[in-house]
Protein backbone atom coordinates (compact mmCIF):
# COMPACT_ATOMS: atom_id res chain seq x y z
CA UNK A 1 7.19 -13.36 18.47
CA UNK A 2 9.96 -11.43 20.10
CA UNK A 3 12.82 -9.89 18.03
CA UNK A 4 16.34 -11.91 17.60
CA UNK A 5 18.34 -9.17 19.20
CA UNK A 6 21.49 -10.38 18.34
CA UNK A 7 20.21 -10.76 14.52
CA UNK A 8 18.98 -7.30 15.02
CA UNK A 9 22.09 -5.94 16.07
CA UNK A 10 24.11 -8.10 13.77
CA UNK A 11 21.85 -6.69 10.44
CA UNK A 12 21.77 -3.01 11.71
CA UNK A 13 25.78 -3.41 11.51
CA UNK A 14 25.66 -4.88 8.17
CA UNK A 15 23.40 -2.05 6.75
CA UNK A 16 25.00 0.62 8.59
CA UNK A 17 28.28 -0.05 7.26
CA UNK A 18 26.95 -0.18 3.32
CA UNK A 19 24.92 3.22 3.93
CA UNK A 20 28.35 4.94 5.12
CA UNK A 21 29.59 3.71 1.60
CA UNK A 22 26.83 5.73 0.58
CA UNK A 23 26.84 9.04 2.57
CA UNK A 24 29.09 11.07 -0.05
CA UNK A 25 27.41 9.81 -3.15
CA UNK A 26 24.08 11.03 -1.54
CA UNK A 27 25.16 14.23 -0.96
CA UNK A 28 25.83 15.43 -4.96
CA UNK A 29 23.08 16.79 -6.42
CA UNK A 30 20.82 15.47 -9.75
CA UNK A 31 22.05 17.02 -12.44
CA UNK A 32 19.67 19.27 -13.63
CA UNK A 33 18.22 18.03 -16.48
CA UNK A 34 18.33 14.67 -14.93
CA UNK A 35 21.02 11.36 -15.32
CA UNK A 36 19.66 9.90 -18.23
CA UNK A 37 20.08 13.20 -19.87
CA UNK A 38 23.04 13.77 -18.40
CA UNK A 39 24.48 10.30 -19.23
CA UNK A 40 23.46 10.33 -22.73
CA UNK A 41 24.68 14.38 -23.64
CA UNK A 42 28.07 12.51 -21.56
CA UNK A 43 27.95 9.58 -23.89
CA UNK A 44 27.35 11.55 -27.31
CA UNK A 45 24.46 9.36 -27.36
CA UNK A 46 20.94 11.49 -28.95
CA UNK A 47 17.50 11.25 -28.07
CA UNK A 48 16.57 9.13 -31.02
CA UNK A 49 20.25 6.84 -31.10
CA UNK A 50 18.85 5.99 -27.21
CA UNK A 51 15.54 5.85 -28.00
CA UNK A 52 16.46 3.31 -30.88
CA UNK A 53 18.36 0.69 -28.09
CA UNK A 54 15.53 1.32 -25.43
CA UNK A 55 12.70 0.36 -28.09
CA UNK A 56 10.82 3.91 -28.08
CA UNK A 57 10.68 7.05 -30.27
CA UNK A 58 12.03 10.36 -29.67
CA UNK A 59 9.18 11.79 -28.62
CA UNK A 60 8.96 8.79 -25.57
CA UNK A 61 12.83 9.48 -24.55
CA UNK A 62 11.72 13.32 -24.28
CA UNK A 63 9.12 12.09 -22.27
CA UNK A 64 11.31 9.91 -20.18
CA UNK A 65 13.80 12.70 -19.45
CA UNK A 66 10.96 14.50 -18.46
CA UNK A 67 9.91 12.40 -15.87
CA UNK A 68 12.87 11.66 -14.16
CA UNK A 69 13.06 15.53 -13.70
CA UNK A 70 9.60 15.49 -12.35
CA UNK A 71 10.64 12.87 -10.02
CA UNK A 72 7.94 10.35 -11.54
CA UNK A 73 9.93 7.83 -13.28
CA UNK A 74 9.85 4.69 -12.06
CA UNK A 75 12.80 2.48 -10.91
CA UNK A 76 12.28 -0.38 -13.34
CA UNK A 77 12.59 2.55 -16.34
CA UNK A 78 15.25 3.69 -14.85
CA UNK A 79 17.48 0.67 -15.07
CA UNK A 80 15.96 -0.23 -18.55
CA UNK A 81 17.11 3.62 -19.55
CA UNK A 82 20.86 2.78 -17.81
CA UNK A 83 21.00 -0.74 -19.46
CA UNK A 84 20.32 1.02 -23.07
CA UNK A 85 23.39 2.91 -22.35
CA UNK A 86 25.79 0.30 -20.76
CA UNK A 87 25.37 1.14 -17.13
CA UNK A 88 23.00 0.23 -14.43
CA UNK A 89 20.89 1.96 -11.78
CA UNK A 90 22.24 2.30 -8.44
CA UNK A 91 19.95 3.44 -5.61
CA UNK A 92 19.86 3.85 -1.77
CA UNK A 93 18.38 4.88 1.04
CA UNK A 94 20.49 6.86 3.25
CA UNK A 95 20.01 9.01 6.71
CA UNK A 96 19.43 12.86 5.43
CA UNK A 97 22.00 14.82 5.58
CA UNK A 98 21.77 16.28 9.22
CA UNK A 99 22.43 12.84 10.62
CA UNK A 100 25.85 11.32 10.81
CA UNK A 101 24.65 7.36 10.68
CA UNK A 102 21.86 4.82 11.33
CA UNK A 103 22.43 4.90 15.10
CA UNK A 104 22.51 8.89 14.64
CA UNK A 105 18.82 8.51 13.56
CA UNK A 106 18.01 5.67 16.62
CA UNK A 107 19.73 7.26 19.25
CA UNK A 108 17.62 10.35 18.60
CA UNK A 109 14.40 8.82 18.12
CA UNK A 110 15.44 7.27 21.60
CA UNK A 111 15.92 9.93 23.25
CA UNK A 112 13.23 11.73 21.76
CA UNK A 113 10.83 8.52 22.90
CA UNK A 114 12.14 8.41 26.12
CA UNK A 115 11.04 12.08 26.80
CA UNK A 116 7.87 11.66 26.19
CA UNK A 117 7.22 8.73 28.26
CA UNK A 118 9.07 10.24 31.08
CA UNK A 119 7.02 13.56 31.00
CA UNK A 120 4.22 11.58 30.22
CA UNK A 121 4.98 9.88 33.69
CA UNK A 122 6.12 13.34 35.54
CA UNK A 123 3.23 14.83 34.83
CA UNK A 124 1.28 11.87 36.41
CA UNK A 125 3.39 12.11 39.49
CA UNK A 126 3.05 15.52 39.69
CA UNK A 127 -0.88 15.80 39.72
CA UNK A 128 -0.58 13.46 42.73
CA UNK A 129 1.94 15.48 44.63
CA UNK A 130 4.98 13.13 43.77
CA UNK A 131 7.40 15.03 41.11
CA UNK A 132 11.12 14.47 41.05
CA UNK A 133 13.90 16.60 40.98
CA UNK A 134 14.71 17.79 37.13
CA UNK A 135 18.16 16.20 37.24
CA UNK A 136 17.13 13.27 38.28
CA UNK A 137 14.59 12.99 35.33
CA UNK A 138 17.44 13.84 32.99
CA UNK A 139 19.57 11.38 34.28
CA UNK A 140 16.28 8.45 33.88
CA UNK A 141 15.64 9.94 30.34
CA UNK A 142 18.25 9.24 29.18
CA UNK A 143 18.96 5.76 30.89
CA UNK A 144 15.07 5.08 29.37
CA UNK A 145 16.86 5.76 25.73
CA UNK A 146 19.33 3.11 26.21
CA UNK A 147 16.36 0.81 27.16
CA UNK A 148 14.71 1.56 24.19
CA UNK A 149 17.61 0.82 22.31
CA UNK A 150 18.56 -1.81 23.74
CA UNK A 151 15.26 -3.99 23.73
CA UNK A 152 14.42 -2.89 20.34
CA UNK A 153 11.19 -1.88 22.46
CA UNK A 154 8.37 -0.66 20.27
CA UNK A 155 7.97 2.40 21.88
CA UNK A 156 10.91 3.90 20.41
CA UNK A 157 8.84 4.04 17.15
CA UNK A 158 5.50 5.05 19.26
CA UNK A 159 4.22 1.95 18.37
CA UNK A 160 3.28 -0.21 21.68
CA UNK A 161 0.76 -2.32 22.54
CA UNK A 162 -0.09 -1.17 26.77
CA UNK A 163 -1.26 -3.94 28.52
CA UNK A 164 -3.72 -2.80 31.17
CA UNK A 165 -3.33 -4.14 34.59
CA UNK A 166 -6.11 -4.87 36.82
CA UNK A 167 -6.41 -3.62 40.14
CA UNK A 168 -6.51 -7.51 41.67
CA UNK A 169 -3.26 -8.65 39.38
């Protein structure tokens, strides 16, 4: 089944434009002893006054802090831990901090894509005596990364299916 473009296009938008709500958030730093410490020493709240409203003993919200340092805590603990102090968790996913947007990230997996393909295709020509002139190549690169773009085409991920043509087809 082929890809709704338009849908495509129309949910990249949406996405895109609730990520770049995102981009400044993502770009403070943990504290270091990790938010549900850092909530709790904020609310006056201690490890056993939590640990009474999130059903565990001290020695669990230790634990728990611990965890979310480590990185291992799980989502589902996490919003249990921000519900026990009135709040909630809030998460995202959001480009890294090199690249400006969504498209940022596409348009240089594109062109990245599209390089290898046409090298991939350069090189062919060239074994058989055909190259083409560098700007030219340049110039087909990067109309090949508006291709991929544009078609949603597999390939920009490196994932394609090549059909193989017969000889007689």
């Amino acid at each position: 089944m082929k890809p709704n473009k338009k849908a495509l296009l129309n949910q990249r938008e949406i996405i895109e434009e609730k990520v770049n709500n995102w981009t400044g958030v993502a770009k403070e730093r943990v504290p270091q002893s990790g938010w549900i410490s850092a909530i709790r020493g904020a609310l006056g709240m201690t490890a056993r006054q939590f640990g009474e409203r999130l059903g565990v003993d001290h020695s669990g919200i230790l634990r728990l802090e611990k965890r979310e340092q480590d990185g291992a805590v799980t989502i589902e603990m996490m919003k249990r831990a921000a519900a026990a102090m009135n709040c909630k968790l809030v998460y995202a996913i959001v480009p890294q901090d090199h690249y400006e947007s969504l498209n940022s990230i596409i348009d240089e997996q594109a062109l990245k894509s599209a390089k290898k393909l046409a090298h991939a295709v350069e090189h062919s020509m060239r074994l058989e005596k055909q190259g083409v002139a560098s700007d030219l190549t340049e110039r087909q690169i990067l109309k090949l990364a508006d291709e991929l773009k544009a078609n949603f085409d597999p390939l920009l991920w490196g994932q394609a299916k090549v059909k193989k043509v017969k000889p007689n087809e």
